[in-house]
PDB file of N, CA and C in Angstrom:
ATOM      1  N   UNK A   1       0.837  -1.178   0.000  1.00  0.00           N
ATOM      2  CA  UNK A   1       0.000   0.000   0.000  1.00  0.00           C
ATOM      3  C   UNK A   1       0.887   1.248   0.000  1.00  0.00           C
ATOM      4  N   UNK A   2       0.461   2.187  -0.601  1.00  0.00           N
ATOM      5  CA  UNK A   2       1.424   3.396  -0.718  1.00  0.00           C
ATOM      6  C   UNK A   2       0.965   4.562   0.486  1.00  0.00           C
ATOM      7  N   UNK A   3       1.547   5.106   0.852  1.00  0.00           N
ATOM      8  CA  UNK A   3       1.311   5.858   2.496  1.00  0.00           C
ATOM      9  C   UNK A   3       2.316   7.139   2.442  1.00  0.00           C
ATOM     10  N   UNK A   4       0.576   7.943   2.257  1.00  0.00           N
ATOM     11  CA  UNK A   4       1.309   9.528   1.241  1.00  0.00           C
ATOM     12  C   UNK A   4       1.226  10.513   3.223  1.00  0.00           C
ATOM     13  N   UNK A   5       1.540  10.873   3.523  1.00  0.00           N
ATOM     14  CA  UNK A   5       1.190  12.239   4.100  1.00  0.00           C
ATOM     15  C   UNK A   5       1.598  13.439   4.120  1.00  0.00           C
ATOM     16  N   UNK A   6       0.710  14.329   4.373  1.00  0.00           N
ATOM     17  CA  UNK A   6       0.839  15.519   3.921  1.00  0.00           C
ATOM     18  C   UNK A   6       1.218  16.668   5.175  1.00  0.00           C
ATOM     19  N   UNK A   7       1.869  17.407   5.236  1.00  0.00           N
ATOM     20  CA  UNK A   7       2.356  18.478   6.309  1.00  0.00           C
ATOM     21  C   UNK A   7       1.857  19.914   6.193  1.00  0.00           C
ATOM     22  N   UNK A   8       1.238  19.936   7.196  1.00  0.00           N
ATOM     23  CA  UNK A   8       0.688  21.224   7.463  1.00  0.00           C
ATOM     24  C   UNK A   8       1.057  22.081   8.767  1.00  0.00           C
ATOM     25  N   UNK A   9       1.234  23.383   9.084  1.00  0.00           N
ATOM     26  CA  UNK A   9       0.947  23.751  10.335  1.00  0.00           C
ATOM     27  C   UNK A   9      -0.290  24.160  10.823  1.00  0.00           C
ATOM     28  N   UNK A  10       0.049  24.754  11.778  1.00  0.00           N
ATOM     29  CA  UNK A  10      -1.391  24.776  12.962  1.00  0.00           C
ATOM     30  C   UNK A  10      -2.286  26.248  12.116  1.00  0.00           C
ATOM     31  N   UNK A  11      -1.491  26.956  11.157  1.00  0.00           N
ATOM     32  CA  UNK A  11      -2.520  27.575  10.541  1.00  0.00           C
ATOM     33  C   UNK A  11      -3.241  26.942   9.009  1.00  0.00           C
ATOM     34  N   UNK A  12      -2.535  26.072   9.269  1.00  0.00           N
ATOM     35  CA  UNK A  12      -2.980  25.319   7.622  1.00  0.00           C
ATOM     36  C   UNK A  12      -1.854  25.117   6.342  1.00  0.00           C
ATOM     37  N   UNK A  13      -1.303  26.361   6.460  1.00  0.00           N
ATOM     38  CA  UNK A  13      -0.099  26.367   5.402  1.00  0.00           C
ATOM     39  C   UNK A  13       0.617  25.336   5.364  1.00  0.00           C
ATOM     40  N   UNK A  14       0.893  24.632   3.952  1.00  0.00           N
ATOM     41  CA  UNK A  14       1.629  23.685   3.739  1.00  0.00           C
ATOM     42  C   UNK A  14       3.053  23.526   3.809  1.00  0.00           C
ATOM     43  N   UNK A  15       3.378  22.485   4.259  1.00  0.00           N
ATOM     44  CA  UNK A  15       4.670  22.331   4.412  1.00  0.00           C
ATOM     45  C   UNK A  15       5.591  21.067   3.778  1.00  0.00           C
ATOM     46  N   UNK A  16       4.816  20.404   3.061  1.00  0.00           N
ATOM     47  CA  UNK A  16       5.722  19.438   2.123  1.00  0.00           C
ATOM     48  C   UNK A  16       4.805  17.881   2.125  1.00  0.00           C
ATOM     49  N   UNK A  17       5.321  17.213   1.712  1.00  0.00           N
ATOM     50  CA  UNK A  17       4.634  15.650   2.068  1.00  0.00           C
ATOM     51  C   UNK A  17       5.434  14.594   1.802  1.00  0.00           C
ATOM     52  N   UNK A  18       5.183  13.589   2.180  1.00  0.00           N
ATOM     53  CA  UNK A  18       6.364  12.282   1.801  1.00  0.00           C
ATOM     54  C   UNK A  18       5.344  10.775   1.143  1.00  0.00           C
ATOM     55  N   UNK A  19       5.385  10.365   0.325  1.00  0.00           N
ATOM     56  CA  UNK A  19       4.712   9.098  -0.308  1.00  0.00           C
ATOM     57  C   UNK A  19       5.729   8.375  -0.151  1.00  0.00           C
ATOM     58  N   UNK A  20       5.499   6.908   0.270  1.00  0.00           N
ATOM     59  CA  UNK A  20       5.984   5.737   0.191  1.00  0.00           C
ATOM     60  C   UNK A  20       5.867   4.131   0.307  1.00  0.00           C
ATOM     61  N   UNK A  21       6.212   3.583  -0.002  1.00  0.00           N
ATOM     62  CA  UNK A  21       5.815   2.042  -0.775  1.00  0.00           C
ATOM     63  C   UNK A  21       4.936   2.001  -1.646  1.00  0.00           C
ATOM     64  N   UNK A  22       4.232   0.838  -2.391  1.00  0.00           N
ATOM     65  CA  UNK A  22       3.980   0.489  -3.526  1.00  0.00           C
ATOM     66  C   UNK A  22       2.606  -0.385  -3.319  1.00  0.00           C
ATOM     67  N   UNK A  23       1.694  -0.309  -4.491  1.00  0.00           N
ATOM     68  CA  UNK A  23       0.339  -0.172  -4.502  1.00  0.00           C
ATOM     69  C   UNK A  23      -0.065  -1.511  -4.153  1.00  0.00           C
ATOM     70  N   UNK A  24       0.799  -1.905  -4.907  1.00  0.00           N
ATOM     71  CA  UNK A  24       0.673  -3.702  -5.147  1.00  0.00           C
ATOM     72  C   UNK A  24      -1.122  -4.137  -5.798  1.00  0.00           C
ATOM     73  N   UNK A  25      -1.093  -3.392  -6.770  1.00  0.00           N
ATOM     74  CA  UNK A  25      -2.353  -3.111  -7.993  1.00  0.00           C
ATOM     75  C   UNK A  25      -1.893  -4.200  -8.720  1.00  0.00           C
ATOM     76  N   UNK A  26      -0.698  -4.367  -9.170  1.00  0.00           N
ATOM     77  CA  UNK A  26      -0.334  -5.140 -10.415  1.00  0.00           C
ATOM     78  C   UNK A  26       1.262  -5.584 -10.356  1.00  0.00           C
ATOM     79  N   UNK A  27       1.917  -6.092 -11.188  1.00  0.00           N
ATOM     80  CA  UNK A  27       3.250  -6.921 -11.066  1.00  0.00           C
ATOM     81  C   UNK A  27       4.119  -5.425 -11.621  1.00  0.00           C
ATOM     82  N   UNK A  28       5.161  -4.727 -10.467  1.00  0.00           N
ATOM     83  CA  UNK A  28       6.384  -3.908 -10.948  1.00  0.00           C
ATOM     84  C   UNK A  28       6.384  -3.609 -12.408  1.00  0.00           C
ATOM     85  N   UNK A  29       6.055  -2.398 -12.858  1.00  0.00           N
ATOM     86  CA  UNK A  29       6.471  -1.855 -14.184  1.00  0.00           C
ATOM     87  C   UNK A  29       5.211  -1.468 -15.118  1.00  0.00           C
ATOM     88  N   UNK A  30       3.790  -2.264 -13.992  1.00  0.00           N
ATOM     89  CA  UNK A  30       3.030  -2.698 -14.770  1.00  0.00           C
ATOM     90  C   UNK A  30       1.293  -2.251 -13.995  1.00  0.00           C
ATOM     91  N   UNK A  31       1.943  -1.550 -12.635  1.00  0.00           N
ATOM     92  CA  UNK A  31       1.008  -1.078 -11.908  1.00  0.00           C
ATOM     93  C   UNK A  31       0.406   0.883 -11.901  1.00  0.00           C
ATOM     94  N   UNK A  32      -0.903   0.484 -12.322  1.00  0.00           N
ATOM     95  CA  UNK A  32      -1.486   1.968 -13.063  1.00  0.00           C
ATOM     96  C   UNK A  32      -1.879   2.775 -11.650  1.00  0.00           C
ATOM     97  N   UNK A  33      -1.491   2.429 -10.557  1.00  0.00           N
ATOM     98  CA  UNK A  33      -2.119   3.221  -9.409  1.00  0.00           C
ATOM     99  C   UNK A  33      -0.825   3.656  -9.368  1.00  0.00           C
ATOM    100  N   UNK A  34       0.158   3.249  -8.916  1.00  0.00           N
ATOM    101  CA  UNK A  34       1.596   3.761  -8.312  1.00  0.00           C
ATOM    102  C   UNK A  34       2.484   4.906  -9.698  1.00  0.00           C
ATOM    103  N   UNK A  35       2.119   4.247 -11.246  1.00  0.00           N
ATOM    104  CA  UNK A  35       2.138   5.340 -12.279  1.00  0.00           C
ATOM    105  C   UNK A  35       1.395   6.637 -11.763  1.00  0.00           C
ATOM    106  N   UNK A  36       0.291   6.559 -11.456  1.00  0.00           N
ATOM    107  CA  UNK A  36      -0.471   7.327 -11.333  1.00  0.00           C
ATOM    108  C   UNK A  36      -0.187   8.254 -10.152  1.00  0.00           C
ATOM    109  N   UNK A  37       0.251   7.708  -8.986  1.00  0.00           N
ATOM    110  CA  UNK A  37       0.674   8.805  -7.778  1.00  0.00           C
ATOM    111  C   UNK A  37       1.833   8.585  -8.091  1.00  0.00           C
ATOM    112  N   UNK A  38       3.027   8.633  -8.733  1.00  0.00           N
ATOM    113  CA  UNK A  38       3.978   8.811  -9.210  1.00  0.00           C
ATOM    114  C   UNK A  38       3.948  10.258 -10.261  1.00  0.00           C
ATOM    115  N   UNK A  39       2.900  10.171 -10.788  1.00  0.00           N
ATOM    116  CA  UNK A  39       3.068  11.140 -11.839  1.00  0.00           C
ATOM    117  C   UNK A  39       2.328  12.392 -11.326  1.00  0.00           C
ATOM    118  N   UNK A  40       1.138  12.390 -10.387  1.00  0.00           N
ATOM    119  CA  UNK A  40       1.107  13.754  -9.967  1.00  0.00           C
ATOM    120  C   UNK A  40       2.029  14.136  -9.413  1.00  0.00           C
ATOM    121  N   UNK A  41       2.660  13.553  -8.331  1.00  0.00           N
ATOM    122  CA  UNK A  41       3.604  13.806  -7.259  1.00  0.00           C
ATOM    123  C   UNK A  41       4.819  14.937  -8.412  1.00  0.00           C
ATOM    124  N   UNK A  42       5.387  13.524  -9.101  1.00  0.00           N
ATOM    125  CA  UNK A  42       6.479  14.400  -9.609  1.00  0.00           C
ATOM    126  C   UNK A  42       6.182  15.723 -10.593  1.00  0.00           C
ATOM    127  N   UNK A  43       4.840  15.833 -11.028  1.00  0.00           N
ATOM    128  CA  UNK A  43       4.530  17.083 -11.113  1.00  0.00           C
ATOM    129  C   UNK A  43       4.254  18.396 -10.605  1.00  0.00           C
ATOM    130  N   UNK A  44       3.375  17.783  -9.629  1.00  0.00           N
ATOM    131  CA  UNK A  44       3.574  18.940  -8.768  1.00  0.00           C
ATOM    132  C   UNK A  44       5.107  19.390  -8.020  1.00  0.00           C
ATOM    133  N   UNK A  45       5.864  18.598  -7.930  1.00  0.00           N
ATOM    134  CA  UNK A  45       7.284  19.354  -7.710  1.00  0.00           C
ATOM    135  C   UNK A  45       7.733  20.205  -8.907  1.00  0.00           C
ATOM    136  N   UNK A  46       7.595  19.665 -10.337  1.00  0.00           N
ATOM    137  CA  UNK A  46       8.229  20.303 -11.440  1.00  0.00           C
ATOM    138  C   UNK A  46       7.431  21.483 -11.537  1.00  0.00           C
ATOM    139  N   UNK A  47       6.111  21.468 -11.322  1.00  0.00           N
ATOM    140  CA  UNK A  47       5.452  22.458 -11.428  1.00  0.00           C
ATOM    141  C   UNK A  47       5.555  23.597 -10.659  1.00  0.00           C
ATOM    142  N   UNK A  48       5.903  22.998  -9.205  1.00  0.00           N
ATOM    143  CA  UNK A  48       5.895  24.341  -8.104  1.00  0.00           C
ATOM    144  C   UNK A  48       7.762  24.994  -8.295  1.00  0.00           C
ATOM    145  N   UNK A  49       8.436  23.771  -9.063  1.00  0.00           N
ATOM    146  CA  UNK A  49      10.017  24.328  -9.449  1.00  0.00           C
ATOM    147  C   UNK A  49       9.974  25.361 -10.656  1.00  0.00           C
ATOM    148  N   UNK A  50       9.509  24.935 -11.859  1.00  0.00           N
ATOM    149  CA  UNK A  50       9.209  25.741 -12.886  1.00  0.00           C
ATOM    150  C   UNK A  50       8.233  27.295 -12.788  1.00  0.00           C
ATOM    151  N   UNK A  51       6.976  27.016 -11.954  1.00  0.00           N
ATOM    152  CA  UNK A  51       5.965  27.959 -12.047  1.00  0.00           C
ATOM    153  C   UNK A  51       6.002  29.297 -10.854  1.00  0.00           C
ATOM    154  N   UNK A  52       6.695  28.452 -10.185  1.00  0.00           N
ATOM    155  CA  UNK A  52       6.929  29.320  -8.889  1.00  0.00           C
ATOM    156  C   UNK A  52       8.251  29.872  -8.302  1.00  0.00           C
ATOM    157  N   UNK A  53       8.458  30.885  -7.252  1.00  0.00           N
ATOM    158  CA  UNK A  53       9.694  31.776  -7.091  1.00  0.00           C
ATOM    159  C   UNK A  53      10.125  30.590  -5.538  1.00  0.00           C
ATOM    160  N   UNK A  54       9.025  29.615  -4.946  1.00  0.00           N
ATOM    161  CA  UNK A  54       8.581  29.138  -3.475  1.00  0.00           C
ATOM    162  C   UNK A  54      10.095  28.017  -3.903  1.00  0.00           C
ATOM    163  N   UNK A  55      11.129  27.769  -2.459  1.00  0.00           N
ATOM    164  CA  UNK A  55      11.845  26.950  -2.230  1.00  0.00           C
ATOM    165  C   UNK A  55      11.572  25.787  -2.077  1.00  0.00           C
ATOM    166  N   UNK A  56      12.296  24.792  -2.370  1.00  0.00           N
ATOM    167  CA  UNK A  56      12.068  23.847  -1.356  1.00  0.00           C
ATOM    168  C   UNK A  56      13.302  22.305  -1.832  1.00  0.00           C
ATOM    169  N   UNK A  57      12.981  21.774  -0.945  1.00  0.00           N
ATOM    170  CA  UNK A  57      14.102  20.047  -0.992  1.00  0.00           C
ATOM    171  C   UNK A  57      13.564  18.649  -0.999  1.00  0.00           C
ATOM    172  N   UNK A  58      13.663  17.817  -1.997  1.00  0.00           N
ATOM    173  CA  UNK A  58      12.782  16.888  -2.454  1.00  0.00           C
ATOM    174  C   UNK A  58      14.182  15.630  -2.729  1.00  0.00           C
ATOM    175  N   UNK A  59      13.802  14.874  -1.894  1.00  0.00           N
ATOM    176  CA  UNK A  59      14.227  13.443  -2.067  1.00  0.00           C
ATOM    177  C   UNK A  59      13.465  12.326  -2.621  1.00  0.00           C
ATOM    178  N   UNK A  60      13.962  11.830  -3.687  1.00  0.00           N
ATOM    179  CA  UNK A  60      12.813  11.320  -5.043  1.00  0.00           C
ATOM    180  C   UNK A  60      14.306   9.370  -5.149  1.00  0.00           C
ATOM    181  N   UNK A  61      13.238   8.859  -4.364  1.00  0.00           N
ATOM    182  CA  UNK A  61      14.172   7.009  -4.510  1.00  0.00           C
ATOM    183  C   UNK A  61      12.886   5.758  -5.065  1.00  0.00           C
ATOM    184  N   UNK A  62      13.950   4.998  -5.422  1.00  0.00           N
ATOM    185  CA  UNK A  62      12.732   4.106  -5.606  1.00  0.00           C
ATOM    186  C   UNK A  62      11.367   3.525  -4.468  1.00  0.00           C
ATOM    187  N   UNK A  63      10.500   3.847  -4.581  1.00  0.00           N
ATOM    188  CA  UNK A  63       9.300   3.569  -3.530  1.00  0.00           C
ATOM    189  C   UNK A  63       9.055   4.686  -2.902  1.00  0.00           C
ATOM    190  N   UNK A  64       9.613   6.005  -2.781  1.00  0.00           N
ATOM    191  CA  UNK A  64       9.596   7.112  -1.686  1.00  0.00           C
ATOM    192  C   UNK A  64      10.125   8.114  -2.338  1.00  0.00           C
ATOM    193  N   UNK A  65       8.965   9.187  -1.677  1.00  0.00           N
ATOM    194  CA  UNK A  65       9.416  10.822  -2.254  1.00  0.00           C
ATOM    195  C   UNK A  65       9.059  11.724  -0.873  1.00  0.00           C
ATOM    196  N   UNK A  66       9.716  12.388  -0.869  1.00  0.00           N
ATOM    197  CA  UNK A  66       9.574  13.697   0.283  1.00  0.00           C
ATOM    198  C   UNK A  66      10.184  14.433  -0.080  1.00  0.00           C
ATOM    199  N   UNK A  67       9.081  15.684  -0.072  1.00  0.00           N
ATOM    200  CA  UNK A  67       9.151  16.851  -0.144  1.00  0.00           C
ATOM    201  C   UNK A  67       9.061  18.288   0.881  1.00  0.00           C
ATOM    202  N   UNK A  68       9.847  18.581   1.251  1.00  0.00           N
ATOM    203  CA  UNK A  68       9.478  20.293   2.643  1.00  0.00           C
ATOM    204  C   UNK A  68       9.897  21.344   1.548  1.00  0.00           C
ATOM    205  N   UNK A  69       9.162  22.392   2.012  1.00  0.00           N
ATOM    206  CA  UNK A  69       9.481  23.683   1.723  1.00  0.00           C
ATOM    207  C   UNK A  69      10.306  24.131   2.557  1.00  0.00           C
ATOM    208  N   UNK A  70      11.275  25.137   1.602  1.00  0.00           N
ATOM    209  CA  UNK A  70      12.360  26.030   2.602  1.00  0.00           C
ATOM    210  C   UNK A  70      11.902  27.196   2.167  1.00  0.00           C
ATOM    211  N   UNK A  71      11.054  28.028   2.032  1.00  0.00           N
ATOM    212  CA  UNK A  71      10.231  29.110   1.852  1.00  0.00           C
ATOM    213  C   UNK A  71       9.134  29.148   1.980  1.00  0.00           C
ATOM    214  N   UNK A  72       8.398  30.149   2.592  1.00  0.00           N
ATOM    215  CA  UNK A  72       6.713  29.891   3.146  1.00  0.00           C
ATOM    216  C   UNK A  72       6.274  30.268   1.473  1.00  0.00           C
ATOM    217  N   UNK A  73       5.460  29.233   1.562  1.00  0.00           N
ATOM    218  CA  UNK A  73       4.711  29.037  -0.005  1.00  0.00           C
ATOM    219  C   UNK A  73       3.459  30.001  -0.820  1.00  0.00           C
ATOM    220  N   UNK A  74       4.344  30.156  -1.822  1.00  0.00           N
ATOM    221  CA  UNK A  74       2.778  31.341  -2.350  1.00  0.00           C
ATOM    222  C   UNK A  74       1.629  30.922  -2.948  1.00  0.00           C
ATOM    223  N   UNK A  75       0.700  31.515  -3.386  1.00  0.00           N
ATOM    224  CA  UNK A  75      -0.556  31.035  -3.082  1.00  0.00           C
ATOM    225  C   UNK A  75      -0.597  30.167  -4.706  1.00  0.00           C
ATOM    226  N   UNK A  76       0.539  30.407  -5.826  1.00  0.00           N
ATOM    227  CA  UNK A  76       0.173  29.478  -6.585  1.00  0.00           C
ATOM    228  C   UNK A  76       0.879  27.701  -6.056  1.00  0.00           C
ATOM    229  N   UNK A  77       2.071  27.594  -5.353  1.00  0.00           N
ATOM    230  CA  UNK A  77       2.165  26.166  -4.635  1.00  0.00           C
ATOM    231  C   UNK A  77       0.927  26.114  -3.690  1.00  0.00           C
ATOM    232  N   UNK A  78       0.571  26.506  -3.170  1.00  0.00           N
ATOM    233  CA  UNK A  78      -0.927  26.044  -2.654  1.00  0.00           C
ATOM    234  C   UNK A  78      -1.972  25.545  -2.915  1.00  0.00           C
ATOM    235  N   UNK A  79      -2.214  26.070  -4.372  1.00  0.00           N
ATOM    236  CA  UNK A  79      -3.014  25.427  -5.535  1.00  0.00           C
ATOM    237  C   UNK A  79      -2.432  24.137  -5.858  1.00  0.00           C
ATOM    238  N   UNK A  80      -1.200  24.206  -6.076  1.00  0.00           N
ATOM    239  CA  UNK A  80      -0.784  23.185  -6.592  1.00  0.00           C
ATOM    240  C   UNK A  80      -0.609  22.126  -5.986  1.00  0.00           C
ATOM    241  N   UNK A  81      -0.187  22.188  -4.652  1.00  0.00           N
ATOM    242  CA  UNK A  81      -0.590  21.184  -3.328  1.00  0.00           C
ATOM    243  C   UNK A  81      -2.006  20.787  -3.480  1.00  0.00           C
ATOM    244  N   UNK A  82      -2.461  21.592  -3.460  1.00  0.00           N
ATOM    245  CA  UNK A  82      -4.411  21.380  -3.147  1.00  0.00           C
ATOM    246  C   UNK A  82      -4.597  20.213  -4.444  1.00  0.00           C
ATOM    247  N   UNK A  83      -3.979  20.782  -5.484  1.00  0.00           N
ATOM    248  CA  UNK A  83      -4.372  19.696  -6.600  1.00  0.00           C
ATOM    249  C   UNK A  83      -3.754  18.546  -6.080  1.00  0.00           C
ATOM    250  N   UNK A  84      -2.791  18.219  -6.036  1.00  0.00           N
ATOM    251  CA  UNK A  84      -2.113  17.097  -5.345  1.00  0.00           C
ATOM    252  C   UNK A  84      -3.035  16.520  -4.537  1.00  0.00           C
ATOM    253  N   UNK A  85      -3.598  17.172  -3.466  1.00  0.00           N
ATOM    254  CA  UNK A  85      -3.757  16.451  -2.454  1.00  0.00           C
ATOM    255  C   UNK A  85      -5.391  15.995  -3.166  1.00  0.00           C
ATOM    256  N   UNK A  86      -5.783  16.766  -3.680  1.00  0.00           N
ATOM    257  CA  UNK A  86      -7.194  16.347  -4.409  1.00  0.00           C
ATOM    258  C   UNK A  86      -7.629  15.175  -5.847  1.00  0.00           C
ATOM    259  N   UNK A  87      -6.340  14.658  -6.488  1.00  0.00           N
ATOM    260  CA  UNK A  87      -5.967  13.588  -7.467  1.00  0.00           C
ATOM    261  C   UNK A  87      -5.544  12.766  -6.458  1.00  0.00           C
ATOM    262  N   UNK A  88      -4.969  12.645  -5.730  1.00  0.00           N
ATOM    263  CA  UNK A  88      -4.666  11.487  -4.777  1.00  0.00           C
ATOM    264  C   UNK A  88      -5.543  10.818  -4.012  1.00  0.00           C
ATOM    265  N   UNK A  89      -6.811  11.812  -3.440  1.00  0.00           N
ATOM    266  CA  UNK A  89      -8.166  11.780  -3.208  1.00  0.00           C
ATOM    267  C   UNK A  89      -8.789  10.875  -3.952  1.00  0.00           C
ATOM    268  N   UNK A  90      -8.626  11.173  -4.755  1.00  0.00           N
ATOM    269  CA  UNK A  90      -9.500  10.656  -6.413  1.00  0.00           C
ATOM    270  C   UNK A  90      -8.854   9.112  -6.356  1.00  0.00           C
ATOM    271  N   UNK A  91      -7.556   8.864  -6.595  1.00  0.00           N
ATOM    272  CA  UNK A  91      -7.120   7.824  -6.635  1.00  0.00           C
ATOM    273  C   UNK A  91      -7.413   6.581  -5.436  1.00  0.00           C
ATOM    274  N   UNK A  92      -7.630   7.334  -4.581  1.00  0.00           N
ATOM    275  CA  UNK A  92      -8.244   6.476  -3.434  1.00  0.00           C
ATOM    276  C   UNK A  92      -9.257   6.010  -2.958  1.00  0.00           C
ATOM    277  N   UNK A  93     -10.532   7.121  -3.166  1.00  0.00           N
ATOM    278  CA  UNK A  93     -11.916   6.771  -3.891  1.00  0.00           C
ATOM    279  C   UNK A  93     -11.964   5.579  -5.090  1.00  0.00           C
ATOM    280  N   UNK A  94     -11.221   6.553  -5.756  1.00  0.00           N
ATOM    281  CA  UNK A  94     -11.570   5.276  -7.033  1.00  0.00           C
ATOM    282  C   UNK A  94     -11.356   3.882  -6.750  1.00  0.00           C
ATOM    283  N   UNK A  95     -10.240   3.411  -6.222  1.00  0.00           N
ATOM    284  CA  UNK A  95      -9.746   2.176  -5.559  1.00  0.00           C
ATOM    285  C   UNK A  95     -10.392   1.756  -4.295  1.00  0.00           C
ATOM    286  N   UNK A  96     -11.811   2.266  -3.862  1.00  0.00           N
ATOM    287  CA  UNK A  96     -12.292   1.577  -2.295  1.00  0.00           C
ATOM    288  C   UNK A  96     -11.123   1.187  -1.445  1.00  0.00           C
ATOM    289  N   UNK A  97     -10.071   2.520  -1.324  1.00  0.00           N
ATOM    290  CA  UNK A  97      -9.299   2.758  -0.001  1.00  0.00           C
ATOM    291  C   UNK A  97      -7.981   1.327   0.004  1.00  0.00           C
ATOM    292  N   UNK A  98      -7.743   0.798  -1.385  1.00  0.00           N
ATOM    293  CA  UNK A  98      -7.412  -0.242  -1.350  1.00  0.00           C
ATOM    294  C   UNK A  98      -6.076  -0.387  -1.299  1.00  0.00           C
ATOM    295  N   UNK A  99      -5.127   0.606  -2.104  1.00  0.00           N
ATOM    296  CA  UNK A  99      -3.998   0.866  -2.275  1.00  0.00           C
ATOM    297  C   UNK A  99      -3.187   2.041  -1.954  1.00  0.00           C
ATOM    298  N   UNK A 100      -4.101   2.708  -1.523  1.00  0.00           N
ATOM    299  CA  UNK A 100      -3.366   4.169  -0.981  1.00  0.00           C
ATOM    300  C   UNK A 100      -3.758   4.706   0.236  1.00  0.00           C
ATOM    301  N   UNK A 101      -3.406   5.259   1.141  1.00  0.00           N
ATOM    302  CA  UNK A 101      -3.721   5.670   2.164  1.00  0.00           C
ATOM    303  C   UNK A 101      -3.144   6.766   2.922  1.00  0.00           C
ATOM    304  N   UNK A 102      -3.876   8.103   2.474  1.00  0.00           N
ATOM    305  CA  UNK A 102      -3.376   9.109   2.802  1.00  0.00           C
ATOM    306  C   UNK A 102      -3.875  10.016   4.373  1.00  0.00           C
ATOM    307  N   UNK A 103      -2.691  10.266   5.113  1.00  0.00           N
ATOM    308  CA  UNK A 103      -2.631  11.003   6.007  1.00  0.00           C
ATOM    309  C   UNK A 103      -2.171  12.106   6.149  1.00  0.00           C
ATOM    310  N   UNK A 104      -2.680  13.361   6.919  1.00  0.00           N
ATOM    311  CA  UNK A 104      -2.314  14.452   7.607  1.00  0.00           C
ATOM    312  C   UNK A 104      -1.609  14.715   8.874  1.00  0.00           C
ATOM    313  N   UNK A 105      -0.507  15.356   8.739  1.00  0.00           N
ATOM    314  CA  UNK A 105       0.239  15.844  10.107  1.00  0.00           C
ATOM    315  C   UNK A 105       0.403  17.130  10.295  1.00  0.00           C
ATOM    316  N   UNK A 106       0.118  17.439  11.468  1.00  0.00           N
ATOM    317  CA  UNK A 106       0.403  19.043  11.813  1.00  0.00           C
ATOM    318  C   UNK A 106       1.662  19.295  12.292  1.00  0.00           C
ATOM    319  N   UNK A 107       2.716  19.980  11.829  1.00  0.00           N
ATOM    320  CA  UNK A 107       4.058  19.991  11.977  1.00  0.00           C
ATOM    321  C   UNK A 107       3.956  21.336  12.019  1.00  0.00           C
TER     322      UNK A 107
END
C-alpha cells in the first residue's frame, strides 16, 4: 500500500509531504495506481520548481518521495498542493481505499 502524508501547520499552510511504498495493484512496471501517484507527485514538484519563485528540498528514490518547503509558499504552490492532495483523493476513492492511504500531520 502506498502511504502519502501531507504536512501542514497549525494555521494550515503547507509544508511538504512524503509518499511511500507500492500499490501492489499489479506486477512492478506494470502497476497503473503507483504510475499514477507517481506522476502527480512528480509534477507537482516540477510544477511548483518551474511555475513558482517558493523553495524547497525533495528526495525522489525508488518507492519514496519527500518533499518540505524552505520558503513559506505562495498562493500558486498552494493550488498546486491542493491539486495534489485532491488527485490522490480521487485515486483512493476510485480504488475503495485499497492501495493508498493518505494522512495528515500538523508539523
Amino acid at each position: 500500500m502506498i502511504q502519502v502524508t501531507f504536512y501542514k501547520n497549525q494555521t494550515g499552510e503547507w509544508k511538504g509531504f512524503s509518499i511511500k511504498g507500492h500499490a501492489g495493484y499489479a506486477e512492478y512496471g506494470k502497476d497503473i495506481v503507483c504510475a499514477a501517484v507517481s506522476a502527480l507527485a512528480l509534477n507537482t514538484l516540477n510544477s511548483i520548481e518551474a511555475l513558482t519563485e517558493d523553495t524547497f528540498k525533495a528526495e525522489v528514490a525508488e518507492g519514496s518521495m519527500k518533499m518540505k518547503f524552505t520558503s513559506v509558499p505562495g498562493s500558486s504552490s498552494k493550488v498546486l498542493m491542493d491539486s495534489l492532495q485532491l488527485g490522490l483523493q480521487n485515486i483512493l476513492e476510485d480504488n475503495n481505499k485499497t492501495y493508498i492511504q493518505l494522512n495528515f500531520k500538523e508539523v
